[in-house]
PDB file of N, CA and C in Angstrom:
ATOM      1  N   UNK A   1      97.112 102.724  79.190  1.00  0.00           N
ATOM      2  CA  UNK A   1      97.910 101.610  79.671  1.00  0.00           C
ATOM      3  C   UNK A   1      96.966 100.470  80.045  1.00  0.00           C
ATOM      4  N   UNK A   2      97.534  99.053  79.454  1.00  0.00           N
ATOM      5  CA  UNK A   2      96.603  97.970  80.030  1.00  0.00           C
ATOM      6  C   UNK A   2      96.688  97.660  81.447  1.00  0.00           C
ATOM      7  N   UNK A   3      96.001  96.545  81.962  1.00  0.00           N
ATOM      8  CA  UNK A   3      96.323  96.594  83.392  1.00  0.00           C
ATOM      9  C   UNK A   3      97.328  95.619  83.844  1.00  0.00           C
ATOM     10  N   UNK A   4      97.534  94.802  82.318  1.00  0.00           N
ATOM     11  CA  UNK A   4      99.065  93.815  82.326  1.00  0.00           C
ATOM     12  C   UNK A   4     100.310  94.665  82.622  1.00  0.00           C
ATOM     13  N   UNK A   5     100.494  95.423  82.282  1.00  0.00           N
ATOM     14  CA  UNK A   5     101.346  96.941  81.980  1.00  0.00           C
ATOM     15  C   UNK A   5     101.541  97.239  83.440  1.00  0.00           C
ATOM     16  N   UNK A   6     100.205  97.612  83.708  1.00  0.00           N
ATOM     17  CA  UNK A   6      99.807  98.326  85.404  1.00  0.00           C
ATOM     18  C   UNK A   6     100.472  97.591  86.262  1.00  0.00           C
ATOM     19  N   UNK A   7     100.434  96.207  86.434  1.00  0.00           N
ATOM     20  CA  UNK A   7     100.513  95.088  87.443  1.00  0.00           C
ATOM     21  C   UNK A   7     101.885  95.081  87.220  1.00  0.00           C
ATOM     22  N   UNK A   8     102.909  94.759  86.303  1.00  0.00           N
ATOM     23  CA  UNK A   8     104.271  94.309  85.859  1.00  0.00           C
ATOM     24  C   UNK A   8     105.050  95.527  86.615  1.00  0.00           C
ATOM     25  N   UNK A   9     103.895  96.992  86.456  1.00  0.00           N
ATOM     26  CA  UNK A   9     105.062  98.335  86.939  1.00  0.00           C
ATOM     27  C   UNK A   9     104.970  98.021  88.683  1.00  0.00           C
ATOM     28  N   UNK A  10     103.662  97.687  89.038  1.00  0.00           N
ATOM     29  CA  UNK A  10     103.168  97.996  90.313  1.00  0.00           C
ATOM     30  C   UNK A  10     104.532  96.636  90.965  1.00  0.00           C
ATOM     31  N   UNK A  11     104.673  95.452  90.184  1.00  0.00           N
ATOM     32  CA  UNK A  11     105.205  93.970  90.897  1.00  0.00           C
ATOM     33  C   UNK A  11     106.969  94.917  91.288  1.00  0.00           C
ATOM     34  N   UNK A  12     107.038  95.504  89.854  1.00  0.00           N
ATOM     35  CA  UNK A  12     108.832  96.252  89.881  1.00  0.00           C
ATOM     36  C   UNK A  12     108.780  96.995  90.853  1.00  0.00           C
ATOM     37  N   UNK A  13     107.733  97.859  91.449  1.00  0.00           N
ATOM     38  CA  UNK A  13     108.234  98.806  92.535  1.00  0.00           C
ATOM     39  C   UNK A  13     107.700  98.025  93.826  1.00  0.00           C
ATOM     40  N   UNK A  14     107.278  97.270  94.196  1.00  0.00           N
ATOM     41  CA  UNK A  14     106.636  96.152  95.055  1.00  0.00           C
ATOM     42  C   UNK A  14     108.012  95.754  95.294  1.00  0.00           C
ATOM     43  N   UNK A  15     108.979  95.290  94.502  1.00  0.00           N
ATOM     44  CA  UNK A  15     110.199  94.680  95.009  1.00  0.00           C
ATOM     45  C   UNK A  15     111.687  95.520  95.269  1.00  0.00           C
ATOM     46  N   UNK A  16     111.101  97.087  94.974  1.00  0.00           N
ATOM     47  CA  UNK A  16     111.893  98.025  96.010  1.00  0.00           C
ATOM     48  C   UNK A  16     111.611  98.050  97.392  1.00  0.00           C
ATOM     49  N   UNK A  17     110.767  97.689  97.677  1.00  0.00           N
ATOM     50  CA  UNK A  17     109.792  97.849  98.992  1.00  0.00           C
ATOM     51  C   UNK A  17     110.394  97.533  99.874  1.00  0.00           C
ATOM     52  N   UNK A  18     110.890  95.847  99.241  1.00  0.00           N
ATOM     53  CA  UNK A  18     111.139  94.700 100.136  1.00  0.00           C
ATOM     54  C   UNK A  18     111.977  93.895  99.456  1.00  0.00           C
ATOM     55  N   UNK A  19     113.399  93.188  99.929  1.00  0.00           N
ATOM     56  CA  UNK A  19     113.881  92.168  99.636  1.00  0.00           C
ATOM     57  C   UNK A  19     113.833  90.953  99.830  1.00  0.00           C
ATOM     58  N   UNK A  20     112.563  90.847 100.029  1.00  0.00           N
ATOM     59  CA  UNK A  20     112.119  89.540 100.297  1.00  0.00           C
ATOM     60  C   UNK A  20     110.711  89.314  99.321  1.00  0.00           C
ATOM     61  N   UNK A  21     110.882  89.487  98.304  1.00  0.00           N
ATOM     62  CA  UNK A  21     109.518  89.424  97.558  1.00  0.00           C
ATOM     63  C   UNK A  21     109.295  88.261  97.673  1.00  0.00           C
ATOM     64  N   UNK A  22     110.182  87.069  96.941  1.00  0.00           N
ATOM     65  CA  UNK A  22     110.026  85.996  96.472  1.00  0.00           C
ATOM     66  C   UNK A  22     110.032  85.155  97.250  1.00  0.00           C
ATOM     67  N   UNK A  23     111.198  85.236  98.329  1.00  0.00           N
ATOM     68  CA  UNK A  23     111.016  84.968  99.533  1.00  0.00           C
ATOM     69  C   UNK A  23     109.513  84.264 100.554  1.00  0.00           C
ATOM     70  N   UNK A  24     108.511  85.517 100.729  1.00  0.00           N
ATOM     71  CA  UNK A  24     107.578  85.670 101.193  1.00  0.00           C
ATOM     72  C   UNK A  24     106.413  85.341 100.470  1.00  0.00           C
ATOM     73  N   UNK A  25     106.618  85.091  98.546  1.00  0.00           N
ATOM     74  CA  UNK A  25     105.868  84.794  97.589  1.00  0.00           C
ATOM     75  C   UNK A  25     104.996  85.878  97.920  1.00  0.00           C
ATOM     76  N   UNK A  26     105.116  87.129  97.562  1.00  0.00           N
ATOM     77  CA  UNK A  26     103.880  88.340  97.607  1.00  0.00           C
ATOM     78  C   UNK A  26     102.724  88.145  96.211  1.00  0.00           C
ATOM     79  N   UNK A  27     101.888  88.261  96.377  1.00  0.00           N
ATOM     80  CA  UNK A  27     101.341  88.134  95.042  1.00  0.00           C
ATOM     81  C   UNK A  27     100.477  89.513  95.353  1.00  0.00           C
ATOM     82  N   UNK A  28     100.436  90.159  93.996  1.00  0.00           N
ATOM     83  CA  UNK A  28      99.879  91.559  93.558  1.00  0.00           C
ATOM     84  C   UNK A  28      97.666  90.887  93.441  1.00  0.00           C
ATOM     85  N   UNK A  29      97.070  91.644  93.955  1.00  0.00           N
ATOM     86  CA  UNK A  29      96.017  91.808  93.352  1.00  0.00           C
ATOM     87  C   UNK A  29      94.832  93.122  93.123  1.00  0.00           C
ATOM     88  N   UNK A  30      94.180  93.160  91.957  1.00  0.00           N
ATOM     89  CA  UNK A  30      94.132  94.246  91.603  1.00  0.00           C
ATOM     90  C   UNK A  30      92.724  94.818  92.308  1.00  0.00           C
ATOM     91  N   UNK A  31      92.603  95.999  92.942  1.00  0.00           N
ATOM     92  CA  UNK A  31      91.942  97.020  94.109  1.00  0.00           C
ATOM     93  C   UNK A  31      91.358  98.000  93.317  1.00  0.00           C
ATOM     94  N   UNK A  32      89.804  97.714  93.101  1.00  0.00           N
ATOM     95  CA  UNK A  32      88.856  98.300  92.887  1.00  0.00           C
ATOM     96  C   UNK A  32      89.391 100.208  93.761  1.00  0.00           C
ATOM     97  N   UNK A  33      89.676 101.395  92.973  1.00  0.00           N
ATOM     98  CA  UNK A  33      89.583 102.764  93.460  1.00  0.00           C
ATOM     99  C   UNK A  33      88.156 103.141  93.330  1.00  0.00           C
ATOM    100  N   UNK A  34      86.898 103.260  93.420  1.00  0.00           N
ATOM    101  CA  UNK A  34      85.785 103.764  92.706  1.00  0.00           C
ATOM    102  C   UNK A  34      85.703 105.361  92.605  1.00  0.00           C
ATOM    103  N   UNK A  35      86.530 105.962  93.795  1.00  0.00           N
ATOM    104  CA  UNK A  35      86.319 107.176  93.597  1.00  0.00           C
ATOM    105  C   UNK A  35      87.380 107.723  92.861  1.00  0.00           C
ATOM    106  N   UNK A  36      88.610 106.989  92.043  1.00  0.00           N
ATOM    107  CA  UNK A  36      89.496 108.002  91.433  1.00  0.00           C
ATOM    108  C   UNK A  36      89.112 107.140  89.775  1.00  0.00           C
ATOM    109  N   UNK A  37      89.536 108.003  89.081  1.00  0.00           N
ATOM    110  CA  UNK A  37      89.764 107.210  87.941  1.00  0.00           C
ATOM    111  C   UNK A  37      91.575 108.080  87.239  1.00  0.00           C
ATOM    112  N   UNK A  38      92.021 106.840  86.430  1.00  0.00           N
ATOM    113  CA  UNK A  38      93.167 107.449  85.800  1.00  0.00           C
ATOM    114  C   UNK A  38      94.220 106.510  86.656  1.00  0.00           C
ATOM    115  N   UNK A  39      94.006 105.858  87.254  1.00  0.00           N
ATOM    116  CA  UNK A  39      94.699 105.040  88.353  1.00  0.00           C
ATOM    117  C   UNK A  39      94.723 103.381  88.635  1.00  0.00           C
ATOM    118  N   UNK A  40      95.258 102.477  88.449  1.00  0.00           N
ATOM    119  CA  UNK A  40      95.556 101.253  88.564  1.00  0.00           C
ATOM    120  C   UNK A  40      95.692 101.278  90.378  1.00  0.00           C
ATOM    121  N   UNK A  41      94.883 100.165  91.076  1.00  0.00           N
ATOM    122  CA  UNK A  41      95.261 100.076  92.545  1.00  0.00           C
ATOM    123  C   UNK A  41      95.900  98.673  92.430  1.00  0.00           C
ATOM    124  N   UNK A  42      96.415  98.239  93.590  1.00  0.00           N
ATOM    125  CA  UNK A  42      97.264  96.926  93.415  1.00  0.00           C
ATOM    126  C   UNK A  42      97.359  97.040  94.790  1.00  0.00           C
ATOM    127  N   UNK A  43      96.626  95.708  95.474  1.00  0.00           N
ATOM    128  CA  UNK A  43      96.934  94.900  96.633  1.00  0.00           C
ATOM    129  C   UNK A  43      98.132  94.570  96.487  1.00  0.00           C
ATOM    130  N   UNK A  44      98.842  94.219  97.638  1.00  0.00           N
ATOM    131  CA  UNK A  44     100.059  93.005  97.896  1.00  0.00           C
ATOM    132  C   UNK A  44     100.293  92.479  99.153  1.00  0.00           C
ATOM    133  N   UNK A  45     100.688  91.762  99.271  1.00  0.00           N
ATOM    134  CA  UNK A  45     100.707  91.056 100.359  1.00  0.00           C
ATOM    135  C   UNK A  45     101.766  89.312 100.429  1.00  0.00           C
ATOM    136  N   UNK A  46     102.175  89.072 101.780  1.00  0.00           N
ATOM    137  CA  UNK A  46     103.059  87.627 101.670  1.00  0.00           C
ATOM    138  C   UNK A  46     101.703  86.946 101.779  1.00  0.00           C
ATOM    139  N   UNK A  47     102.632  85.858 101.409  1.00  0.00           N
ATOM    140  CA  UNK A  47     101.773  83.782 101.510  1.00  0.00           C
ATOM    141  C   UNK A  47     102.364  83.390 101.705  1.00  0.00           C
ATOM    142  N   UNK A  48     101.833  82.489 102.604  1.00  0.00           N
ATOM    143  CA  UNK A  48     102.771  81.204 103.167  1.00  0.00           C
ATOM    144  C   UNK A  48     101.640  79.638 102.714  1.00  0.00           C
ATOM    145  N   UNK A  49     102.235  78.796 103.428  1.00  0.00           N
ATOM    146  CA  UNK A  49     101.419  77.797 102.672  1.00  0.00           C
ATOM    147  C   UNK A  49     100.791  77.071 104.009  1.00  0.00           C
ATOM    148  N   UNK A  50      99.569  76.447 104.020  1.00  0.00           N
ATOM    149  CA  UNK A  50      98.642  76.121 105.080  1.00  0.00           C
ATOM    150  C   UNK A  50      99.356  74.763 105.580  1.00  0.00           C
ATOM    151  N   UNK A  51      98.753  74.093 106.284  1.00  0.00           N
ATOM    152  CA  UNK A  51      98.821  72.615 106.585  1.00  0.00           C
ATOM    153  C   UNK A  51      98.833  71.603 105.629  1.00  0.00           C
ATOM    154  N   UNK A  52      97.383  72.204 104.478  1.00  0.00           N
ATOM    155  CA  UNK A  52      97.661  71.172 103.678  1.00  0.00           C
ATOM    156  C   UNK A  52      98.590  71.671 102.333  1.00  0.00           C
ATOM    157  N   UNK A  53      99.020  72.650 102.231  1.00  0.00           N
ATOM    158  CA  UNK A  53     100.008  72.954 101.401  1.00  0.00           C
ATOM    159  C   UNK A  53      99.871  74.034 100.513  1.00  0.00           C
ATOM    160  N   UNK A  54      98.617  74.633 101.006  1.00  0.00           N
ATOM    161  CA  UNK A  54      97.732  75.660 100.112  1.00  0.00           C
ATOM    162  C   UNK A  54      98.320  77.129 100.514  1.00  0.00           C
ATOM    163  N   UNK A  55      98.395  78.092  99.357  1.00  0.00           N
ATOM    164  CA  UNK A  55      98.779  79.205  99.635  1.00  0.00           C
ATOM    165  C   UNK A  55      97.698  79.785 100.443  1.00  0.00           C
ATOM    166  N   UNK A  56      97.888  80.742 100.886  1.00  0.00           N
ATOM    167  CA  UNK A  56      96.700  81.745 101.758  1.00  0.00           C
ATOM    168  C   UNK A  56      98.082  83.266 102.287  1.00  0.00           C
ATOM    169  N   UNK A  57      96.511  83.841 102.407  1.00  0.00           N
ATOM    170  CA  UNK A  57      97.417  85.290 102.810  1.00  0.00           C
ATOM    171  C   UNK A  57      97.617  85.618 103.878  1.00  0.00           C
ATOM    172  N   UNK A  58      98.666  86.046 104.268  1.00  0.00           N
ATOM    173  CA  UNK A  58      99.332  86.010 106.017  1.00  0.00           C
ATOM    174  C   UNK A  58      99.026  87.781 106.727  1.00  0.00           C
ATOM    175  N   UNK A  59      98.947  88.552 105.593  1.00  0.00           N
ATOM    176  CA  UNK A  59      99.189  90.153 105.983  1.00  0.00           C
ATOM    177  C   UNK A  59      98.523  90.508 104.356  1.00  0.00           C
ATOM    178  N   UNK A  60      99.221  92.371 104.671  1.00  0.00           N
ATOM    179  CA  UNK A  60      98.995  93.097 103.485  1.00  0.00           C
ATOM    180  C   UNK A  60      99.660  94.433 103.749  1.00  0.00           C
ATOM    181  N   UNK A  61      99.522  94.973 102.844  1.00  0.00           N
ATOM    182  CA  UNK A  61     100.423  96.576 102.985  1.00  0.00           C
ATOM    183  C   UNK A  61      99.084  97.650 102.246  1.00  0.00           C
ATOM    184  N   UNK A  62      99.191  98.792 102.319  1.00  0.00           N
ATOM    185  CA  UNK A  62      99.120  99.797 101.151  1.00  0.00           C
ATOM    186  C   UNK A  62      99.042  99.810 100.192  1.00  0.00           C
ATOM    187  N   UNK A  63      97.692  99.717  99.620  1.00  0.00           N
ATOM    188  CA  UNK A  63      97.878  99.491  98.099  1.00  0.00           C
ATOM    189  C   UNK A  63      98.982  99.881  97.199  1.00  0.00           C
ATOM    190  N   UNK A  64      99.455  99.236  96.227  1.00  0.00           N
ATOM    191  CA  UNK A  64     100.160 100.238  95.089  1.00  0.00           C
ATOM    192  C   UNK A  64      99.333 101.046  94.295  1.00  0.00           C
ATOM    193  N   UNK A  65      99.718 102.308  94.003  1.00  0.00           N
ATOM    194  CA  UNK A  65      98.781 103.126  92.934  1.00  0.00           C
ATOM    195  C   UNK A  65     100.312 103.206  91.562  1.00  0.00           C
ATOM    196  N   UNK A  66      99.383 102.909  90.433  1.00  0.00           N
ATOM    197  CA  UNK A  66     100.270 102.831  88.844  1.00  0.00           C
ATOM    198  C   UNK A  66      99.603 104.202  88.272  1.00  0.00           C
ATOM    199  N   UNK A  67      99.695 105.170  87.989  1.00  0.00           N
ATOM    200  CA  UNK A  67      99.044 105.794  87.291  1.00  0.00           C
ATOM    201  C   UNK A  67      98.825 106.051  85.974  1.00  0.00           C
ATOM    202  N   UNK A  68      97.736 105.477  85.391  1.00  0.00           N
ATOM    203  CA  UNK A  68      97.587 105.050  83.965  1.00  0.00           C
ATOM    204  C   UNK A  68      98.286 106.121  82.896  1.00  0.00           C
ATOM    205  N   UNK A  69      98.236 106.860  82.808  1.00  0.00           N
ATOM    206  CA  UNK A  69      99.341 108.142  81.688  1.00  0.00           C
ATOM    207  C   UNK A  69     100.956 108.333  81.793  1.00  0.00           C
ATOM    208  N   UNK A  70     100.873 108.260  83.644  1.00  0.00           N
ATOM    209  CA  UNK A  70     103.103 108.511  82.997  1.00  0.00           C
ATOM    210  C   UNK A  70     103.823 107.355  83.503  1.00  0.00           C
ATOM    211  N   UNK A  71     102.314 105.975  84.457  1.00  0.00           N
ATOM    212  CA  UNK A  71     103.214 104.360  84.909  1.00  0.00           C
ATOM    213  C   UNK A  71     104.275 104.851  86.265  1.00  0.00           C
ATOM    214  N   UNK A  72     104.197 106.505  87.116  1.00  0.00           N
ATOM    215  CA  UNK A  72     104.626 106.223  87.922  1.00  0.00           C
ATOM    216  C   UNK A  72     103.799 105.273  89.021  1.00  0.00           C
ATOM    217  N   UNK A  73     104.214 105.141  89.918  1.00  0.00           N
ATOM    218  CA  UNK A  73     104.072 104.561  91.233  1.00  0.00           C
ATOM    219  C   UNK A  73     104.126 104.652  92.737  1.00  0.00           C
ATOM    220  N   UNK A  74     102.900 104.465  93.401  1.00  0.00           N
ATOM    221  CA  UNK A  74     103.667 104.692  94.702  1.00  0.00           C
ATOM    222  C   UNK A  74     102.512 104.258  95.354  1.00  0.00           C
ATOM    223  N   UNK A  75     102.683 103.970  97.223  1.00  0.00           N
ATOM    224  CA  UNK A  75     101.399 103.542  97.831  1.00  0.00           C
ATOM    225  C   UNK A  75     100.715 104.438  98.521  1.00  0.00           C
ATOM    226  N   UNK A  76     100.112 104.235  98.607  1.00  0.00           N
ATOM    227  CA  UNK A  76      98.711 104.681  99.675  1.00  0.00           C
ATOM    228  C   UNK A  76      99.400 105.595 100.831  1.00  0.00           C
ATOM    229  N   UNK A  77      98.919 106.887 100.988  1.00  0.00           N
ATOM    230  CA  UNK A  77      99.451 107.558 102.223  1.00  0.00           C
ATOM    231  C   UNK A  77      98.909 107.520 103.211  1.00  0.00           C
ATOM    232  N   UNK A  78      98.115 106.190 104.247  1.00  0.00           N
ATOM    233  CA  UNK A  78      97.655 106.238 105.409  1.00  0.00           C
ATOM    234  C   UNK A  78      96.360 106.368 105.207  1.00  0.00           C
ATOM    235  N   UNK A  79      95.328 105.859 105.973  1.00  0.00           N
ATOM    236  CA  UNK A  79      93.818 105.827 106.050  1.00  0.00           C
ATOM    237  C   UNK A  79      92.826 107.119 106.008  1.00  0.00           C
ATOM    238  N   UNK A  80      93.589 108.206 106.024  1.00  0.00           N
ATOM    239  CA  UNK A  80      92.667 109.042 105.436  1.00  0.00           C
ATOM    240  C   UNK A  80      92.689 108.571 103.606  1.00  0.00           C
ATOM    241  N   UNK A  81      93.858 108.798 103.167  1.00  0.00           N
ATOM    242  CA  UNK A  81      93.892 108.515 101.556  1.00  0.00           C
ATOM    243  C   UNK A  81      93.260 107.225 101.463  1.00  0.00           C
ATOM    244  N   UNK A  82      93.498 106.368 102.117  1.00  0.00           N
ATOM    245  CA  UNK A  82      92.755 104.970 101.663  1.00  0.00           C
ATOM    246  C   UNK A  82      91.134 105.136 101.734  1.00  0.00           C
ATOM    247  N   UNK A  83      90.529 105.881 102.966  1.00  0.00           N
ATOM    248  CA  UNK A  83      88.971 106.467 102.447  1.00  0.00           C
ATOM    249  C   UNK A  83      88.745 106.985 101.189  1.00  0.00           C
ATOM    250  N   UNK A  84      89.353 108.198 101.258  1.00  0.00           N
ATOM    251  CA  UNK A  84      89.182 109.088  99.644  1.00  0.00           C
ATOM    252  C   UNK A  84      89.215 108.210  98.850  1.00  0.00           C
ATOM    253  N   UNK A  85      90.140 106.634  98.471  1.00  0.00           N
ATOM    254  CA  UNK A  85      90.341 105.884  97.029  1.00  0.00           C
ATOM    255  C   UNK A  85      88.944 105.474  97.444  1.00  0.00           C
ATOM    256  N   UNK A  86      88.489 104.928  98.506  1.00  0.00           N
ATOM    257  CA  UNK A  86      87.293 104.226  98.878  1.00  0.00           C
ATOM    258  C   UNK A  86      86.002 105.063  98.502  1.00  0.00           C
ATOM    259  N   UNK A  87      86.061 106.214  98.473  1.00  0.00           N
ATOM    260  CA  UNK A  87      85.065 106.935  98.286  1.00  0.00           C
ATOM    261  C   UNK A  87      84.169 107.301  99.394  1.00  0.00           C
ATOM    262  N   UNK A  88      84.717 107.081 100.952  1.00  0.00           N
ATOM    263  CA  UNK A  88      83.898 107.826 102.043  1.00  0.00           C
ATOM    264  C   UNK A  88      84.535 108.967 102.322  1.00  0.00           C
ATOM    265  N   UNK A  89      83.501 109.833 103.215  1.00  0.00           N
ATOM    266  CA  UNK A  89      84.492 111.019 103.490  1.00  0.00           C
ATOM    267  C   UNK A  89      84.587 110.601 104.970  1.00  0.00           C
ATOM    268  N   UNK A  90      84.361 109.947 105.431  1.00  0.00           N
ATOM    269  CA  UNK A  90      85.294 109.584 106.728  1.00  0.00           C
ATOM    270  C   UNK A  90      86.111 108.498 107.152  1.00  0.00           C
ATOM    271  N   UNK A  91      87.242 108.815 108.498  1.00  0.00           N
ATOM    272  CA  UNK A  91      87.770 107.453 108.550  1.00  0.00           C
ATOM    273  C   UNK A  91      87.525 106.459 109.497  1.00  0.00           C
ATOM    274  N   UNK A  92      86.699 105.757 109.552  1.00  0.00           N
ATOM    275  CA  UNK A  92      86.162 105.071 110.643  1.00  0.00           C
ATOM    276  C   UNK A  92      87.618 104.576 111.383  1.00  0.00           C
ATOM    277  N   UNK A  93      87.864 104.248 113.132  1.00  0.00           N
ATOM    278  CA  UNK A  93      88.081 104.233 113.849  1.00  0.00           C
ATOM    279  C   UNK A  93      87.238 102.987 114.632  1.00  0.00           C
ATOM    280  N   UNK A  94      88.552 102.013 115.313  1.00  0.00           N
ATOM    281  CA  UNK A  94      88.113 100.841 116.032  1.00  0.00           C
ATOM    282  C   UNK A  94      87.257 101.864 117.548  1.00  0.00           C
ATOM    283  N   UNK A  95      86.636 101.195 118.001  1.00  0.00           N
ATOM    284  CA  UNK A  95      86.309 101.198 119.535  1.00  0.00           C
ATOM    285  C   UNK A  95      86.397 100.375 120.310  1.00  0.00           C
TER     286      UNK A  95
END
């Protein structure tokens, strides 16, 4: 699967999420996994527009994961899984 493919599945289940996609103007961007392969990652997140009229990003969620062979979908299960895509074996913690 290309990653045009990847992004179009990841944007369709991005707008089960939330009824406010367009709304909030979410834009998808695509999230380096280094430790998995076989897998499409996909940022998302709203924009709003600055002072001078410029988009910028307000938040973010859970990556989307596309999985390159059957195009299901789904996000990130919480910061242990978001290490593992990251490739540490631990989860660092604020102090």
């Amino acid at each position: 699967m290309e990653e045009s493919e990847a992004r179009r599945l990841a944007e369709g289940f991005g707008r089960t999420l939330t009824d406010r996609w367009d709304e909030w103007a979410f834009k998808l961007g695509l999230w380096a996994t280094p430790a998995v392969t076989g897998v499409y990652g996909f940022t998302w997140y709203p924009t709003a527009k600055d002072e001078e009229g410029r988009q910028i990003r307000v938040g973010g969620n859970w990556p989307i994961l596309v999985d390159q062979d059957t195009g299901s979908c789904r996000v990130v299960q919480g910061p242990k899984e978001m290490a593992a895509l990251r490739g540490t074996s631990e989860v660092r913690t604020a102090r």
